[in-house]
Protein backbone atom coordinates (compact mmCIF):
# COMPACT_ATOMS: atom_id res chain seq x y z
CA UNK A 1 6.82 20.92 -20.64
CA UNK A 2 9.47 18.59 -19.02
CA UNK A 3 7.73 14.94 -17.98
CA UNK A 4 9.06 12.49 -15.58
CA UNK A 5 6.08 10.21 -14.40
CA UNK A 6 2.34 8.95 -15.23
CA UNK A 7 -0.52 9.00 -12.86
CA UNK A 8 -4.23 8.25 -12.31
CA UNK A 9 -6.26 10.52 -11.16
CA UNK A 10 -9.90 9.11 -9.24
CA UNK A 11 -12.64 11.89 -9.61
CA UNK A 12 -15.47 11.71 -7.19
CA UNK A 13 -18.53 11.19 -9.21
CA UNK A 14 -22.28 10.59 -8.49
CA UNK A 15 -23.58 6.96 -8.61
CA UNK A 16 -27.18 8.02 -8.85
CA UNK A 17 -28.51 4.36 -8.46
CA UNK A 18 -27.36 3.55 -5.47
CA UNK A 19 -27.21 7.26 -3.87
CA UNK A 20 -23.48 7.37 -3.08
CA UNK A 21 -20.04 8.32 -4.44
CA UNK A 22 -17.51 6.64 -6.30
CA UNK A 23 -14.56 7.21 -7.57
CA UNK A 24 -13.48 6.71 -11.49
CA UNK A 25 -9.70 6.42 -12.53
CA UNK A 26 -8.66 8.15 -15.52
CA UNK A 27 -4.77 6.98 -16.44
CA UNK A 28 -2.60 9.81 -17.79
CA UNK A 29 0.28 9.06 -19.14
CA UNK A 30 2.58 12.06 -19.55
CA UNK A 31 2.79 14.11 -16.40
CA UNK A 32 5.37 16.33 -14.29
CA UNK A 33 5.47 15.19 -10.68
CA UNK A 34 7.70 16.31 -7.93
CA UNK A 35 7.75 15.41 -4.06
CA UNK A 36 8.71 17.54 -1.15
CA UNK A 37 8.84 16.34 2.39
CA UNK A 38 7.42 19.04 4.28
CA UNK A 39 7.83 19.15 8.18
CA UNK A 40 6.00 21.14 11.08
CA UNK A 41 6.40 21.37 14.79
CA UNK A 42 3.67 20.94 17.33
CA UNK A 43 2.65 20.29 20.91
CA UNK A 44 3.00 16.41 20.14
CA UNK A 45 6.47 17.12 18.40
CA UNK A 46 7.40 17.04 15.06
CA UNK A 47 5.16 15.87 12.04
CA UNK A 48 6.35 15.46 8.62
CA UNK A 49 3.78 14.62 5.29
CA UNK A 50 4.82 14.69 1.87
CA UNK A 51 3.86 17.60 -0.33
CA UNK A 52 3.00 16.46 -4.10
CA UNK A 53 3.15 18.89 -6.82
CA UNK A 54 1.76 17.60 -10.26
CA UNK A 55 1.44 19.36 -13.53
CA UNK A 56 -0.35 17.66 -16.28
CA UNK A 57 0.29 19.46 -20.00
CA UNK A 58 -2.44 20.85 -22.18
CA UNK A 59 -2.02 17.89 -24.62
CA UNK A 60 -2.73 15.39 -22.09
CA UNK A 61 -6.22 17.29 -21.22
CA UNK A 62 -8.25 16.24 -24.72
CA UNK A 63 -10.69 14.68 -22.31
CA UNK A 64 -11.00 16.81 -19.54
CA UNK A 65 -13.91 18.81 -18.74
CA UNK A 66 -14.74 21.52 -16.15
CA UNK A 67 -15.66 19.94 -11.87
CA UNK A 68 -19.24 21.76 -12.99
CA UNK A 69 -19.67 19.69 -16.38
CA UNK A 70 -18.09 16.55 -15.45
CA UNK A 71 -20.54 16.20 -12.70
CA UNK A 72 -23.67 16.47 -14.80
CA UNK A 73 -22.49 13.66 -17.23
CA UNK A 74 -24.19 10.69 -16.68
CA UNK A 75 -21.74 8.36 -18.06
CA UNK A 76 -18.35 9.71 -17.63
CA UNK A 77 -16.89 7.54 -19.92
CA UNK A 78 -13.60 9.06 -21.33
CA UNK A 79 -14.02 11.99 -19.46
CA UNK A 80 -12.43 13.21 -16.25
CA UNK A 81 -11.74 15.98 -14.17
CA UNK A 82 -10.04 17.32 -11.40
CA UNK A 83 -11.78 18.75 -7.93
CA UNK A 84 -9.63 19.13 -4.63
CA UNK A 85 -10.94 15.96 -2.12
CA UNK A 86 -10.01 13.55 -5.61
CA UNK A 87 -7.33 10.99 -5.13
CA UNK A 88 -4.56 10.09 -7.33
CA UNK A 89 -1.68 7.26 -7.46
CA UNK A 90 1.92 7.38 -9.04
CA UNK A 91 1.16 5.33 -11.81
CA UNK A 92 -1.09 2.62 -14.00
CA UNK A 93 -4.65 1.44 -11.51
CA UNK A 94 -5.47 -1.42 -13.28
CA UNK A 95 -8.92 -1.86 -10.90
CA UNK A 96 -12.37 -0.91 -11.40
CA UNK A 97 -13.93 2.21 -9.29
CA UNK A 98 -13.02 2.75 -5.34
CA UNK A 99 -15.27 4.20 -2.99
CA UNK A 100 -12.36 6.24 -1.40
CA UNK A 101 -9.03 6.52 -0.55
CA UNK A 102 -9.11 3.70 2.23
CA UNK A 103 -10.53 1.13 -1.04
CA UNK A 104 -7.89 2.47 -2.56
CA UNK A 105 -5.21 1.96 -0.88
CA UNK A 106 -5.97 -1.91 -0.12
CA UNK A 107 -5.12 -2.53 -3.67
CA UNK A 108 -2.21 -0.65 -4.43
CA UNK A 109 0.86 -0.18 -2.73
CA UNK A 110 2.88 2.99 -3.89
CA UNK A 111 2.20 6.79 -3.59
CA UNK A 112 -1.10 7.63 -3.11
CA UNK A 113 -2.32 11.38 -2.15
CA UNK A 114 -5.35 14.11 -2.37
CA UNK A 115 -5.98 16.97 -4.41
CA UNK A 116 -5.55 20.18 -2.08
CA UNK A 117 -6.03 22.64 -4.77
CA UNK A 118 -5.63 22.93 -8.55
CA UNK A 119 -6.03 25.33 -11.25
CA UNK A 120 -6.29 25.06 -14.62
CA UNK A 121 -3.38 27.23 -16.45
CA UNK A 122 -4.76 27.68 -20.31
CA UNK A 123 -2.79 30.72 -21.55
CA UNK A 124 0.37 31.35 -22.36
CA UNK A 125 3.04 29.22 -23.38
CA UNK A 126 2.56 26.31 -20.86
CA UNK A 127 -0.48 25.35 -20.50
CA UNK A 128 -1.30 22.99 -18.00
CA UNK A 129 -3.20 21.47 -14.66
CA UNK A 130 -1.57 22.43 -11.92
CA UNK A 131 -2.22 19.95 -9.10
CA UNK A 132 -0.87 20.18 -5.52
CA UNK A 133 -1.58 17.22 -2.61
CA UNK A 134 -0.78 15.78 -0.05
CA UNK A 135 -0.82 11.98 1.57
């Protein structure tokens, strides 16, 4: 599978001491990621997001575990995940936990966006993640 980028990904996970969410980076390294600049036309005129389409290769998913199990860990550690409503940045977070995209985006400057829907695409011969989100 073609790369062109790196990203880290910020799964939602349970802080069960203090009764809230946070969110955990996990840096990959080796990812395909494309952006489209989609546009749409409404009573308030027209409105244009970008459209993020992100495809991370089976051999980049040695610590990836299922929304389901990922959530019962109590110490993700190494692990991660991906469940639409996470956020991810083009590139290296070098900062601790967020508590959402608005903590997020204080610290870092470049493309930042949500997980609309994924799948996870383990046959064949391409196996991947197949993330798409938006900003």
């Amino acid at each position: 599978m073609l790369v062109n980028a790196a990203i880290t990904v910020f799964n939602k996970f349970p802080d069960r001491e203090n009764k809230k969410f946070v969110y955990i980076p996990h840096y990959i390294q080796h990812v395909w990621f494309h952006t489209n600049q989609k546009s749409t036309v409404s009573d308030k005129g027209l409105c244009s997001a970008d459209q993020y389409n992100i495809r991370i290769p089976y051999t980049e998913c040695v610590d990836w575990l299922p929304a389901n199990d990922f959530m019962e860990l109590t110490d993700p550690g190494e692990h991660w995940s991906v469940q639409n409503g996470d956020f991810f940045i083009l590139g290296e977070w070098m900062g601790k936990n967020v508590s959402g995209i608005a903590d997020l985006k204080k610290g870092f400057s470049g493309v930042t966006g949500m997980v609309l829907s994924h799948s996870e695409n383990f046959f064949g011969s391409s196996q991947h993640i197949r993330i798409e989100g938006g900003s």
